[in-house]
PDB file of N, CA and C in Angstrom:
ATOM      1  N   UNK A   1     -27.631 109.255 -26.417  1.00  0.00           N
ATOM      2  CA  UNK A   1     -26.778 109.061 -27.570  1.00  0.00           C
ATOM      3  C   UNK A   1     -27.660 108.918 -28.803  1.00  0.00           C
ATOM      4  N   UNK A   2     -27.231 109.640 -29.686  1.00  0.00           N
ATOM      5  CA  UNK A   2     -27.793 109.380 -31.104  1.00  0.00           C
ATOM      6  C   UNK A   2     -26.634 109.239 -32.318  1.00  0.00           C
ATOM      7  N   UNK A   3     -27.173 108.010 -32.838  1.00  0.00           N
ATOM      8  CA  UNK A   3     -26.353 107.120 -34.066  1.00  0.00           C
ATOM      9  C   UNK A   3     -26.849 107.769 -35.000  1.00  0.00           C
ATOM     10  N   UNK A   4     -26.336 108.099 -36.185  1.00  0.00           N
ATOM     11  CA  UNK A   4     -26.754 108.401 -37.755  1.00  0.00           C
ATOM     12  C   UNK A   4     -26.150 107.197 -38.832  1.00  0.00           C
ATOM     13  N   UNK A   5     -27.116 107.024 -39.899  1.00  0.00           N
ATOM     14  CA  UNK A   5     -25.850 106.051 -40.160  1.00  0.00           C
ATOM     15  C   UNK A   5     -26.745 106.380 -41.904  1.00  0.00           C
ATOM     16  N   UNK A   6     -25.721 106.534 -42.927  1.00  0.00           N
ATOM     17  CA  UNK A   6     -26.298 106.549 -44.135  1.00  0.00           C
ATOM     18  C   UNK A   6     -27.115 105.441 -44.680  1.00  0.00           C
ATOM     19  N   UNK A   7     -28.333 105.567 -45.404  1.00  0.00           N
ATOM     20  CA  UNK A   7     -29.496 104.469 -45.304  1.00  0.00           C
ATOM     21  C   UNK A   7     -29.571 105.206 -47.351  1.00  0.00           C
ATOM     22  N   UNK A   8     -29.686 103.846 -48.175  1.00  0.00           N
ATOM     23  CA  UNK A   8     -29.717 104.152 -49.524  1.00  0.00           C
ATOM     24  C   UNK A   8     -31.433 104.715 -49.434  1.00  0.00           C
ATOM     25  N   UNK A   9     -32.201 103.619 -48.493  1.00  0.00           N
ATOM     26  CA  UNK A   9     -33.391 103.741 -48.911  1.00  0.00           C
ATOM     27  C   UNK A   9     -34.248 105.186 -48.257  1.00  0.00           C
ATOM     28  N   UNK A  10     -33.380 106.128 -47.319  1.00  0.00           N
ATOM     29  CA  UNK A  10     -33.714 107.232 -46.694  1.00  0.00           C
ATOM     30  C   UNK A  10     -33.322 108.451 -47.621  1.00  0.00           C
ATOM     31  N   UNK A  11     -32.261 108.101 -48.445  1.00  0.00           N
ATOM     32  CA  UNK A  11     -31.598 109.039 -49.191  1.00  0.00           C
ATOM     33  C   UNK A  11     -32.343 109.991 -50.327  1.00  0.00           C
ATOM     34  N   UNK A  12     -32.372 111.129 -50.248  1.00  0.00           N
ATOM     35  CA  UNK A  12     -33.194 111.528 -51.829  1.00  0.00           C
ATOM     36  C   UNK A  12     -31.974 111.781 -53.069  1.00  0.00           C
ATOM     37  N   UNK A  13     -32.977 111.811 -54.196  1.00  0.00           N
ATOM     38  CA  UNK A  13     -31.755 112.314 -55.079  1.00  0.00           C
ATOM     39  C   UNK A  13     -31.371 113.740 -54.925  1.00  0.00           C
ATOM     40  N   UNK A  14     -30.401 114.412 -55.686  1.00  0.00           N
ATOM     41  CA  UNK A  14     -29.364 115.331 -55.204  1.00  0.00           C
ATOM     42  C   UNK A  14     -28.867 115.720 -56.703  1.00  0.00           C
ATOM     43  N   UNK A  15     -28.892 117.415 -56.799  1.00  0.00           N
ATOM     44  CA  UNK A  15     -27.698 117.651 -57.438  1.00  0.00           C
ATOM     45  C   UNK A  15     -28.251 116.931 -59.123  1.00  0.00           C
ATOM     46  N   UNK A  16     -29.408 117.595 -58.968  1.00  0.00           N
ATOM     47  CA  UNK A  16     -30.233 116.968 -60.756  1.00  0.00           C
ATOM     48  C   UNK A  16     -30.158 115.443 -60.707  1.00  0.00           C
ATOM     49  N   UNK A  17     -30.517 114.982 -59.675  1.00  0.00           N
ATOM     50  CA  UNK A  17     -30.340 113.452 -59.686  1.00  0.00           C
ATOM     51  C   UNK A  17     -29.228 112.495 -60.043  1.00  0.00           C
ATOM     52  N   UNK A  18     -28.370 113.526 -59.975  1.00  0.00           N
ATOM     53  CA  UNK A  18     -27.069 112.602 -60.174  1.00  0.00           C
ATOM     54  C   UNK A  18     -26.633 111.746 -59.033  1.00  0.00           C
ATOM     55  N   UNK A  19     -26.798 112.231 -57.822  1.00  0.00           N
ATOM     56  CA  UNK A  19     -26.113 111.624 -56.264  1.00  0.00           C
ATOM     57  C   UNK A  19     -27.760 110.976 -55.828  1.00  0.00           C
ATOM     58  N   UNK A  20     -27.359 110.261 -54.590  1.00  0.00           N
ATOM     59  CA  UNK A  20     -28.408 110.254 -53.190  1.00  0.00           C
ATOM     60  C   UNK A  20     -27.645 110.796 -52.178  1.00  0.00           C
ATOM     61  N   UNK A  21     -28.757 111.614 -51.624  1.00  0.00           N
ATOM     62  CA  UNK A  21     -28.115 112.290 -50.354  1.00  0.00           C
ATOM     63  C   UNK A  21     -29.033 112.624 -49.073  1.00  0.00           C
ATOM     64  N   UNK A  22     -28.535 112.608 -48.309  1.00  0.00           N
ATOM     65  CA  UNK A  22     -29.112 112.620 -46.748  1.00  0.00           C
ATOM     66  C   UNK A  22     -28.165 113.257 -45.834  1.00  0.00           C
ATOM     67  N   UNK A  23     -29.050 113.761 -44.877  1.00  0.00           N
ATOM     68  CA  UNK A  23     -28.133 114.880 -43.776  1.00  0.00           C
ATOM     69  C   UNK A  23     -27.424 113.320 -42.890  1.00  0.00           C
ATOM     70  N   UNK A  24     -25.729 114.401 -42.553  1.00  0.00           N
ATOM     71  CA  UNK A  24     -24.774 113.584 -41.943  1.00  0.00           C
ATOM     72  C   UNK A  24     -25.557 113.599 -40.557  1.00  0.00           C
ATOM     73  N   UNK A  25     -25.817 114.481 -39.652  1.00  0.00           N
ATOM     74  CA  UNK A  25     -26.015 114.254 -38.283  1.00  0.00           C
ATOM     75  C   UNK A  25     -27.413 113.639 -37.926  1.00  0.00           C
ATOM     76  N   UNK A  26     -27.488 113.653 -36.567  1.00  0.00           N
ATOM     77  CA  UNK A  26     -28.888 112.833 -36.355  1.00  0.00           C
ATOM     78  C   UNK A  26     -30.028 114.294 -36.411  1.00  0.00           C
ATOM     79  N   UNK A  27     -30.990 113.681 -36.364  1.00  0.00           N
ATOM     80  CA  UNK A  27     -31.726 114.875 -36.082  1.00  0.00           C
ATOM     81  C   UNK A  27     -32.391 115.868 -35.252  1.00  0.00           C
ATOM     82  N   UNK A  28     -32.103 117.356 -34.755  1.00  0.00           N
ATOM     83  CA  UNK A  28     -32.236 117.783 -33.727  1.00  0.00           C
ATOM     84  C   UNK A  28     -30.797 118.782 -33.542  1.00  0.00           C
ATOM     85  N   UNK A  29     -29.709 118.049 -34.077  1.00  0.00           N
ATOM     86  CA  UNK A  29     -28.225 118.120 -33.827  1.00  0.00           C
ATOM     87  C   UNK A  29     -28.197 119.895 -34.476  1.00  0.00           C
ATOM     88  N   UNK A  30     -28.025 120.357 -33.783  1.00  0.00           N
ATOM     89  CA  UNK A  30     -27.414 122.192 -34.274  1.00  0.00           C
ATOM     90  C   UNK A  30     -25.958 122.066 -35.094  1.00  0.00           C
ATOM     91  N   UNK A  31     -25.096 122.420 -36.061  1.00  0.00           N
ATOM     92  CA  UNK A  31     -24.139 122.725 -36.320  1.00  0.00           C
ATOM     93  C   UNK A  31     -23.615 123.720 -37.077  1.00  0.00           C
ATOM     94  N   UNK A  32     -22.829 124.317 -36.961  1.00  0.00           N
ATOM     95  CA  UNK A  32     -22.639 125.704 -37.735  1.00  0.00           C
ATOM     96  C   UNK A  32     -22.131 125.620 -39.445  1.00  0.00           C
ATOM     97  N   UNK A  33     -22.368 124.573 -39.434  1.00  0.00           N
ATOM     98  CA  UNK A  33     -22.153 123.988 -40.816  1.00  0.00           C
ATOM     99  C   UNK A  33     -23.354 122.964 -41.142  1.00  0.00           C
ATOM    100  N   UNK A  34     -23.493 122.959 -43.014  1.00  0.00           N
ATOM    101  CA  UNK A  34     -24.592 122.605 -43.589  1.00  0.00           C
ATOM    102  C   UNK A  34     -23.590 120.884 -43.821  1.00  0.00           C
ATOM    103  N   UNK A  35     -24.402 119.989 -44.394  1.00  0.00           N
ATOM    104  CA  UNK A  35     -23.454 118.874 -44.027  1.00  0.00           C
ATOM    105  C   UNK A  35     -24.944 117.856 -45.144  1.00  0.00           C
ATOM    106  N   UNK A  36     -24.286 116.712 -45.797  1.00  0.00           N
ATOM    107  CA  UNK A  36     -24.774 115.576 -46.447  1.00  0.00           C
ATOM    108  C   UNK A  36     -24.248 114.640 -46.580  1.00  0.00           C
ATOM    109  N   UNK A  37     -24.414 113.687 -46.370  1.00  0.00           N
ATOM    110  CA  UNK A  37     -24.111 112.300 -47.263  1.00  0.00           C
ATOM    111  C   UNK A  37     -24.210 112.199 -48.866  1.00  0.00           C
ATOM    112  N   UNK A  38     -23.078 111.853 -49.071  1.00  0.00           N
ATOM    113  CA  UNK A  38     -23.283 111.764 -50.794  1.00  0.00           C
ATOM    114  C   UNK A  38     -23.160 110.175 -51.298  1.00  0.00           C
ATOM    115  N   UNK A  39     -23.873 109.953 -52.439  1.00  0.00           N
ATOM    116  CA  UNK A  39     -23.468 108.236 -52.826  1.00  0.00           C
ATOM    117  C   UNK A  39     -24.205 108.261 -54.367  1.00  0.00           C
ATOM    118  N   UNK A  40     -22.991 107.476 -54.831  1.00  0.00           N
ATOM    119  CA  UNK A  40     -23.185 107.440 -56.381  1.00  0.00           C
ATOM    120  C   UNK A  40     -22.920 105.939 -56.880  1.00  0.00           C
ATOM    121  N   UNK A  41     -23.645 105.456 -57.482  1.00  0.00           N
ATOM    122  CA  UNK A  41     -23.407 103.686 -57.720  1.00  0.00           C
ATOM    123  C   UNK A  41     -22.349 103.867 -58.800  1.00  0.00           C
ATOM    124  N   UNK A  42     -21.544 102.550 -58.857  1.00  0.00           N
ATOM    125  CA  UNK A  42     -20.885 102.347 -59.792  1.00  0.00           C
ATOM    126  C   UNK A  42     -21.046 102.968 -61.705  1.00  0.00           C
ATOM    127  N   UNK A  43     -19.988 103.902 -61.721  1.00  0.00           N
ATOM    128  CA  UNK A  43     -20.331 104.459 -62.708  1.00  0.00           C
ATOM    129  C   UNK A  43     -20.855 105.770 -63.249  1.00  0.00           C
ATOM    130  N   UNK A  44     -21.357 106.127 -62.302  1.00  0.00           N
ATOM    131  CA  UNK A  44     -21.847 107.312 -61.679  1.00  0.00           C
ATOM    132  C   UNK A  44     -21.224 108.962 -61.527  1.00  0.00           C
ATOM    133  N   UNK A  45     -21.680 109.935 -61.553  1.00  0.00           N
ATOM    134  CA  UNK A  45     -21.232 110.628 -61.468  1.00  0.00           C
ATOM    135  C   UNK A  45     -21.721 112.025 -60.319  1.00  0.00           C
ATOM    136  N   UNK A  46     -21.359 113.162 -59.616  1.00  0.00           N
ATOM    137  CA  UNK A  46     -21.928 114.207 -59.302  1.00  0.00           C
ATOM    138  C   UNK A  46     -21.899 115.020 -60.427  1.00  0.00           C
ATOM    139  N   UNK A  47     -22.716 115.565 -61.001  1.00  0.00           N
ATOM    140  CA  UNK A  47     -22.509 116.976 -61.847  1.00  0.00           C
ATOM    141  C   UNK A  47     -21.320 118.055 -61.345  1.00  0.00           C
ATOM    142  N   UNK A  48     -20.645 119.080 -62.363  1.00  0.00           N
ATOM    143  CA  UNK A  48     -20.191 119.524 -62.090  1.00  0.00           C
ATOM    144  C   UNK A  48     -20.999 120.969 -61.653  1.00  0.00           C
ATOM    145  N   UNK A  49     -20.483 121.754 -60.883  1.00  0.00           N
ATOM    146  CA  UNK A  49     -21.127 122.528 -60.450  1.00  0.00           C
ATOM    147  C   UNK A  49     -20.273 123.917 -59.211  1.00  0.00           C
ATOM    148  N   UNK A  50     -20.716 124.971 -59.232  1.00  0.00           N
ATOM    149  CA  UNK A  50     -19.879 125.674 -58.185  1.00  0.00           C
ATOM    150  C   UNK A  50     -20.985 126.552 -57.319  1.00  0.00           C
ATOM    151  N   UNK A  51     -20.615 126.631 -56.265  1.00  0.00           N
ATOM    152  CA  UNK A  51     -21.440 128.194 -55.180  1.00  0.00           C
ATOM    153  C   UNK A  51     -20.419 128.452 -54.881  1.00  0.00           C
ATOM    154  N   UNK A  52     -20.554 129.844 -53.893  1.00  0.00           N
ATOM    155  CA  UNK A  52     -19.663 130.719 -53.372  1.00  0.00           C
ATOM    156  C   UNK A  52     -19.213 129.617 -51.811  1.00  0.00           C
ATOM    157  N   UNK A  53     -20.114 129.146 -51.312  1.00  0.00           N
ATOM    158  CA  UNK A  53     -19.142 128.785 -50.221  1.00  0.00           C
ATOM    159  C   UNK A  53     -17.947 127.533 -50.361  1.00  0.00           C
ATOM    160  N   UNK A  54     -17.519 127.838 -49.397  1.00  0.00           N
ATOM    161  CA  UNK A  54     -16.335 126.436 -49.073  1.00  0.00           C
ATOM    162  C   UNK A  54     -17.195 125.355 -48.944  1.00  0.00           C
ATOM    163  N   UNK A  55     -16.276 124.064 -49.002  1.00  0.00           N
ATOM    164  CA  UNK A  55     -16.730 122.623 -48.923  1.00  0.00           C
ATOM    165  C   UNK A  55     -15.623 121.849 -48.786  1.00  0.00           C
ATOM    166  N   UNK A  56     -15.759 120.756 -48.281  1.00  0.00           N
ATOM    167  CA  UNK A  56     -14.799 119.538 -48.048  1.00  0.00           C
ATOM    168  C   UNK A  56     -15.519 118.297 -48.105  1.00  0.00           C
ATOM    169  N   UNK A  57     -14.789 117.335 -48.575  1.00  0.00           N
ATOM    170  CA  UNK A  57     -15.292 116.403 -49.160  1.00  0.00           C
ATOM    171  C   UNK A  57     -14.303 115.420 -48.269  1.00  0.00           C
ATOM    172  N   UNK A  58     -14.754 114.326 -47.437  1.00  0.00           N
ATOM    173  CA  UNK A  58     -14.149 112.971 -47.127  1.00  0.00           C
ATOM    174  C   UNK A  58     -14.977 112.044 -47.738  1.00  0.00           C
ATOM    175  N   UNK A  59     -13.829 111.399 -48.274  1.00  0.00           N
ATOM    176  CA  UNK A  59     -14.345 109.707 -48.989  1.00  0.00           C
ATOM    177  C   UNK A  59     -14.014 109.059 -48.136  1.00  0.00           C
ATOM    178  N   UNK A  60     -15.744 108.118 -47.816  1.00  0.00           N
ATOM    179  CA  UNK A  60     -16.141 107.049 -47.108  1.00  0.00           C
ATOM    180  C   UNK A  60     -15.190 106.005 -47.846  1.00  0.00           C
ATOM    181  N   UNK A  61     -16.285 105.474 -48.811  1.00  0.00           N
ATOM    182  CA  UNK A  61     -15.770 104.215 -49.554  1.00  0.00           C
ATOM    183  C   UNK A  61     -16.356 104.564 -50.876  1.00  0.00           C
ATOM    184  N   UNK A  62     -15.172 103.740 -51.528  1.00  0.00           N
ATOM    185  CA  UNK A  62     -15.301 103.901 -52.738  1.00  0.00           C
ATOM    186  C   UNK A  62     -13.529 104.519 -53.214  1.00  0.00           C
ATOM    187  N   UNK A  63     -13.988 104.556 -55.108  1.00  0.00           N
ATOM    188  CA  UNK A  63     -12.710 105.205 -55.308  1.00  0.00           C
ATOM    189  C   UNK A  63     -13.775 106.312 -56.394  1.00  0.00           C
ATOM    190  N   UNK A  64     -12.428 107.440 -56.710  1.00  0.00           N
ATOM    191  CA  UNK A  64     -13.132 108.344 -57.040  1.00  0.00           C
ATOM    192  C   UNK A  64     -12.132 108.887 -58.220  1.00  0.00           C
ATOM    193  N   UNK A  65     -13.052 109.576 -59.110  1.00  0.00           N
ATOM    194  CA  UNK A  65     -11.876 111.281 -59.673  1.00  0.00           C
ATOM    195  C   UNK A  65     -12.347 112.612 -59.603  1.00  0.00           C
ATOM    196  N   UNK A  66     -11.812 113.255 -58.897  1.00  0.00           N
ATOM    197  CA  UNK A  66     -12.495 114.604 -58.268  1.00  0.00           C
ATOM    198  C   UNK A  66     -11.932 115.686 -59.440  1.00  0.00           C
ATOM    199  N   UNK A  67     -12.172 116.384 -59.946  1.00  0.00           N
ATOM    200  CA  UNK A  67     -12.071 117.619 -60.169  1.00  0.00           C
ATOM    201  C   UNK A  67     -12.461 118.805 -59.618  1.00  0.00           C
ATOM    202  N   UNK A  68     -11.685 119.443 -58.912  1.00  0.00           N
ATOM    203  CA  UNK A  68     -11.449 120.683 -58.844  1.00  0.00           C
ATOM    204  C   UNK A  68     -10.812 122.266 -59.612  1.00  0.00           C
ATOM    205  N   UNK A  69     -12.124 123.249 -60.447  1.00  0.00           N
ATOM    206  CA  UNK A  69     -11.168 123.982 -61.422  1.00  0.00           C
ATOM    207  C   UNK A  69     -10.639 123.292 -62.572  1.00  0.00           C
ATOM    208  N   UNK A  70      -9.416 123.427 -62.534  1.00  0.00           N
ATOM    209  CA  UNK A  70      -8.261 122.347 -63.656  1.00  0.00           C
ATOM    210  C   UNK A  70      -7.986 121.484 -63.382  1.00  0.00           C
ATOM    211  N   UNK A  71      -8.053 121.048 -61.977  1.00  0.00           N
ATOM    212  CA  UNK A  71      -6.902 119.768 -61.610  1.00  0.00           C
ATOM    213  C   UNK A  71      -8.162 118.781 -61.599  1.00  0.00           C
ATOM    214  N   UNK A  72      -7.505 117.874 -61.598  1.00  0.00           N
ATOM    215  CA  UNK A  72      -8.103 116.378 -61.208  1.00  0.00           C
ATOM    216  C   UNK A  72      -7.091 115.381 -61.099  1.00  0.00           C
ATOM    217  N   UNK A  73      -7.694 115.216 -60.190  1.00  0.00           N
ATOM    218  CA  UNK A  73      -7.098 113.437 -59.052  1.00  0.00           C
ATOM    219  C   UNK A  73      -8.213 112.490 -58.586  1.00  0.00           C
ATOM    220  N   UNK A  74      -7.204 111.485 -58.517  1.00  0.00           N
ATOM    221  CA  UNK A  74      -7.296 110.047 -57.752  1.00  0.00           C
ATOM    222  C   UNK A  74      -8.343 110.059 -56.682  1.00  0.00           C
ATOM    223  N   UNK A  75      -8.798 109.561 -55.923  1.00  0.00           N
ATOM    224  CA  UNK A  75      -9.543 109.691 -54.267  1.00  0.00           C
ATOM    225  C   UNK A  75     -10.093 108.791 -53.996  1.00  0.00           C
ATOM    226  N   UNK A  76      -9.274 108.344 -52.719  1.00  0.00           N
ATOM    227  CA  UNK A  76      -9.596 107.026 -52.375  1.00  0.00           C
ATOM    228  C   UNK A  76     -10.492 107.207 -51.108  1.00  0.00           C
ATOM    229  N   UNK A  77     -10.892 105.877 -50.186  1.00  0.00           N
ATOM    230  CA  UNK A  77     -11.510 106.022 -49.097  1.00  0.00           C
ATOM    231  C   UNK A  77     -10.430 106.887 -48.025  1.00  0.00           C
ATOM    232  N   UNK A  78     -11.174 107.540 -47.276  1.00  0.00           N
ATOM    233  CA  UNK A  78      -9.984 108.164 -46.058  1.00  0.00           C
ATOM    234  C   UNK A  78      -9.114 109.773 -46.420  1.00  0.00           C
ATOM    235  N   UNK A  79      -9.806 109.881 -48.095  1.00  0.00           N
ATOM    236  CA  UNK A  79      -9.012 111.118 -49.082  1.00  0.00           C
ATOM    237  C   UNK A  79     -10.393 112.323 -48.207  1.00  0.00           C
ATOM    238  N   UNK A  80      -9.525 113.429 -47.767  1.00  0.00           N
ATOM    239  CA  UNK A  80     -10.581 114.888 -47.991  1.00  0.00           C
ATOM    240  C   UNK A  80     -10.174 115.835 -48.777  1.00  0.00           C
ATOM    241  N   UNK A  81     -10.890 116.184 -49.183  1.00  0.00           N
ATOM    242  CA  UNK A  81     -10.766 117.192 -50.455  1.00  0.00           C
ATOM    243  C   UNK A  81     -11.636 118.774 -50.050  1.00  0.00           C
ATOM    244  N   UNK A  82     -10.372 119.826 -49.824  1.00  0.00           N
ATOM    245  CA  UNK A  82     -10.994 121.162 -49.572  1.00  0.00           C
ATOM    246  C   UNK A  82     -11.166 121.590 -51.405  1.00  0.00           C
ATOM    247  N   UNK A  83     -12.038 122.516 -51.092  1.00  0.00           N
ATOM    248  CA  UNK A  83     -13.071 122.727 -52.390  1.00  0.00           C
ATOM    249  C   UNK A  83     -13.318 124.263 -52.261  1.00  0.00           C
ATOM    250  N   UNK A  84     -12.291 125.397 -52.768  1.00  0.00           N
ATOM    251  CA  UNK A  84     -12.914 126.885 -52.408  1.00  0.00           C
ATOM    252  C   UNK A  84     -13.750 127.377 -53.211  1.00  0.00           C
ATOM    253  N   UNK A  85     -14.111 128.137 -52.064  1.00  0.00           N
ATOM    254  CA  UNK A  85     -15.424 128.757 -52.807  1.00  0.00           C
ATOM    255  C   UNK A  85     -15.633 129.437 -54.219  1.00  0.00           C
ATOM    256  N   UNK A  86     -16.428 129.424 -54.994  1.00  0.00           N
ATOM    257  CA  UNK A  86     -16.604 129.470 -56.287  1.00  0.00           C
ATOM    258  C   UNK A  86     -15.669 129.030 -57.268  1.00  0.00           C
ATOM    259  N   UNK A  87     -15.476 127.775 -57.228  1.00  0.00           N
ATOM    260  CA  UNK A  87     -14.830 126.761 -58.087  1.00  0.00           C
ATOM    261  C   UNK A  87     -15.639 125.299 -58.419  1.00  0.00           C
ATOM    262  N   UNK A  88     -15.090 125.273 -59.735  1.00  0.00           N
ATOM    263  CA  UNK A  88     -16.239 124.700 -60.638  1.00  0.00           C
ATOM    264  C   UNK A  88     -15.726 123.105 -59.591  1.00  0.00           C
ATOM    265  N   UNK A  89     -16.399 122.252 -59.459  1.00  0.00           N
ATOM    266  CA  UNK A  89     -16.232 120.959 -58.780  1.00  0.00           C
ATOM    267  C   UNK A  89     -17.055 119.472 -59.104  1.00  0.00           C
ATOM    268  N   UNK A  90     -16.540 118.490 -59.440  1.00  0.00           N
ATOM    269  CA  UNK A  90     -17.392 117.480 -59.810  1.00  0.00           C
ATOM    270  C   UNK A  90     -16.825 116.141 -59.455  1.00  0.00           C
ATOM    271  N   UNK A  91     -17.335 114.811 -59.200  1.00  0.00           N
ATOM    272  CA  UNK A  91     -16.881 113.513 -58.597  1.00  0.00           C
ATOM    273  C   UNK A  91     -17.478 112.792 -59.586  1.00  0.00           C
ATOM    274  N   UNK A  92     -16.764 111.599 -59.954  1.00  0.00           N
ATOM    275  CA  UNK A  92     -17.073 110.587 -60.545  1.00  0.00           C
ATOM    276  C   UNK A  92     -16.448 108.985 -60.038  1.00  0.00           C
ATOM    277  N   UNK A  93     -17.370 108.434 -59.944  1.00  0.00           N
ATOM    278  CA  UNK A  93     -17.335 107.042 -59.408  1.00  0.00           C
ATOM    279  C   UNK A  93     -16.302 106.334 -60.313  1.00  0.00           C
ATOM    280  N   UNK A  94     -14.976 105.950 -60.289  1.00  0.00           N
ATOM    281  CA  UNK A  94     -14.441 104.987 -61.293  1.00  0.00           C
ATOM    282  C   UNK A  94     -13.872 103.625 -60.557  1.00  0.00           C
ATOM    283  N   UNK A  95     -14.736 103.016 -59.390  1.00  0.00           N
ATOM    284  CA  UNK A  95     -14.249 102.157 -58.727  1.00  0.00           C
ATOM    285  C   UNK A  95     -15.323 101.131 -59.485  1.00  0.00           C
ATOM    286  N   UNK A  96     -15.429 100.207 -58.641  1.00  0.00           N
ATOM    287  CA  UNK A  96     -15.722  98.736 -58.792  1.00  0.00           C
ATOM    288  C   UNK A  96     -17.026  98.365 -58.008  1.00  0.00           C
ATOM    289  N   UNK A  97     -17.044  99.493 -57.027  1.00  0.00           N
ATOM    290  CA  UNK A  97     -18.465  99.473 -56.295  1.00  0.00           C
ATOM    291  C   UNK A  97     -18.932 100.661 -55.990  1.00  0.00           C
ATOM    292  N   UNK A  98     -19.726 101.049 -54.737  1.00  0.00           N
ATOM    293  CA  UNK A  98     -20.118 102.616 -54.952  1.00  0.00           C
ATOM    294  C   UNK A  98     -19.248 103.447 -54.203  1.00  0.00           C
ATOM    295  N   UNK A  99     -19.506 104.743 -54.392  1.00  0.00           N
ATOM    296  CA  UNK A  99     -18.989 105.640 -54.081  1.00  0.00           C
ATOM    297  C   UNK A  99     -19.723 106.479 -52.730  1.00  0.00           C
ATOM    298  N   UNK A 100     -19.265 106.385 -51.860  1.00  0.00           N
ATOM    299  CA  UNK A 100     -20.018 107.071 -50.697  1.00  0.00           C
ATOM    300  C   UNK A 100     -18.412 108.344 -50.094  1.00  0.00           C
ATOM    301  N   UNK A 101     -19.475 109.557 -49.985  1.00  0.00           N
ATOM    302  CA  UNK A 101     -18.416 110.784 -49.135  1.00  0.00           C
ATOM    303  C   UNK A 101     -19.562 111.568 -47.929  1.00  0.00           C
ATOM    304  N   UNK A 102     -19.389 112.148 -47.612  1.00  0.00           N
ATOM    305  CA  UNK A 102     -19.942 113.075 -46.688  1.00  0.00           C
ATOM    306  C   UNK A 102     -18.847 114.726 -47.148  1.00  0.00           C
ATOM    307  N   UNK A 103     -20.084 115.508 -46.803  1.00  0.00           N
ATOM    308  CA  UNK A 103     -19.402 117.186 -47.291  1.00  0.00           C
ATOM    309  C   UNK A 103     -20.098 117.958 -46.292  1.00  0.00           C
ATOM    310  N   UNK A 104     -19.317 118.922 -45.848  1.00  0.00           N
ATOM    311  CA  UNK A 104     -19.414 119.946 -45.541  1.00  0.00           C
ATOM    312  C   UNK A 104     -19.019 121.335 -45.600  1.00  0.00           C
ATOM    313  N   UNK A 105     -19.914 122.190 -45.451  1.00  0.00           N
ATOM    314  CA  UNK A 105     -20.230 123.560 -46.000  1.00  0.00           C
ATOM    315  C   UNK A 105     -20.687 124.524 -45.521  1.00  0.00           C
ATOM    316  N   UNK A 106     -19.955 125.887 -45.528  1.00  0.00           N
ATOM    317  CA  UNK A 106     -20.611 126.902 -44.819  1.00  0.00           C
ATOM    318  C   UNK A 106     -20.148 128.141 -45.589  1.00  0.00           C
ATOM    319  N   UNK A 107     -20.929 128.975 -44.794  1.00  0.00           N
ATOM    320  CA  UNK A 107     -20.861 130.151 -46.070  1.00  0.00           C
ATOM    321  C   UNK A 107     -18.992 131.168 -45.703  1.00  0.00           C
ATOM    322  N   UNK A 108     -18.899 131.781 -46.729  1.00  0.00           N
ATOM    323  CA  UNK A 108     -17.465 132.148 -46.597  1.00  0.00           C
ATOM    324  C   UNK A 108     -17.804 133.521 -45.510  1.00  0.00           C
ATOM    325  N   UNK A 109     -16.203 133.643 -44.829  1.00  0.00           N
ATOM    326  CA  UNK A 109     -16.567 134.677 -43.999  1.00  0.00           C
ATOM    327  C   UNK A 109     -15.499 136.066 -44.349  1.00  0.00           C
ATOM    328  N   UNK A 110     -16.627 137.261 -44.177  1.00  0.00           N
ATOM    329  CA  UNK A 110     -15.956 138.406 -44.732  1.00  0.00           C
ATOM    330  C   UNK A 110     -14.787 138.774 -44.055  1.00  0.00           C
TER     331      UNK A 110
END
């Protein structure tokens, strides 16, 4: 059995230093998807930003406001958020403590 467990002090920065981030699985683990831990302290933000592939976003803890494109919403812990490919996308911390999600990503298929 192998545990993973998000560690602030394992984490690098991410994403022009806006996030800390670290791979979700343990290491060794094969998956057909690319995958991180994301975490932003109070206040905080991810840059906005787009690639061509898909992504999904579950919030750990924390509260959030996601934009996707035009829209933007709420996002609480337990919220996933699909994210298509080449759409502009960005998170911002507006809770009270930090913001932790995990994402995953793979490339689109023809």
């Amino acid at each position: 059995m192998q545990i993973a467990r998000f560690s602030k002090e394992q984490a690098v920065p991410a994403h022009n230093g806006t996030i800390l981030a670290m791979p979700v699985l343990p290491d060794g683990m094969k998956a057909p998807f690319a995958h991180a831990w994301g975490y932003v302290d109070q206040g905080g933000a991810i840059e906005g930003h787009a690639h061509p592939h898909e992504e999904i976003y579950f919030i750990y803890r924390g509260q959030g406001i996601i934009t996707v494109g035009d829209e933007e919403s709420a996002v609480n812990e337990g919220d996933v958020i699909a994210i298509p490919g080449n759409a502009f996308h960005a998170l911002r911390n507006s809770g009270a403590g930090v913001l932790q999600w995990f994402a995953l990503w793979w490339p689109q298929q023809a």
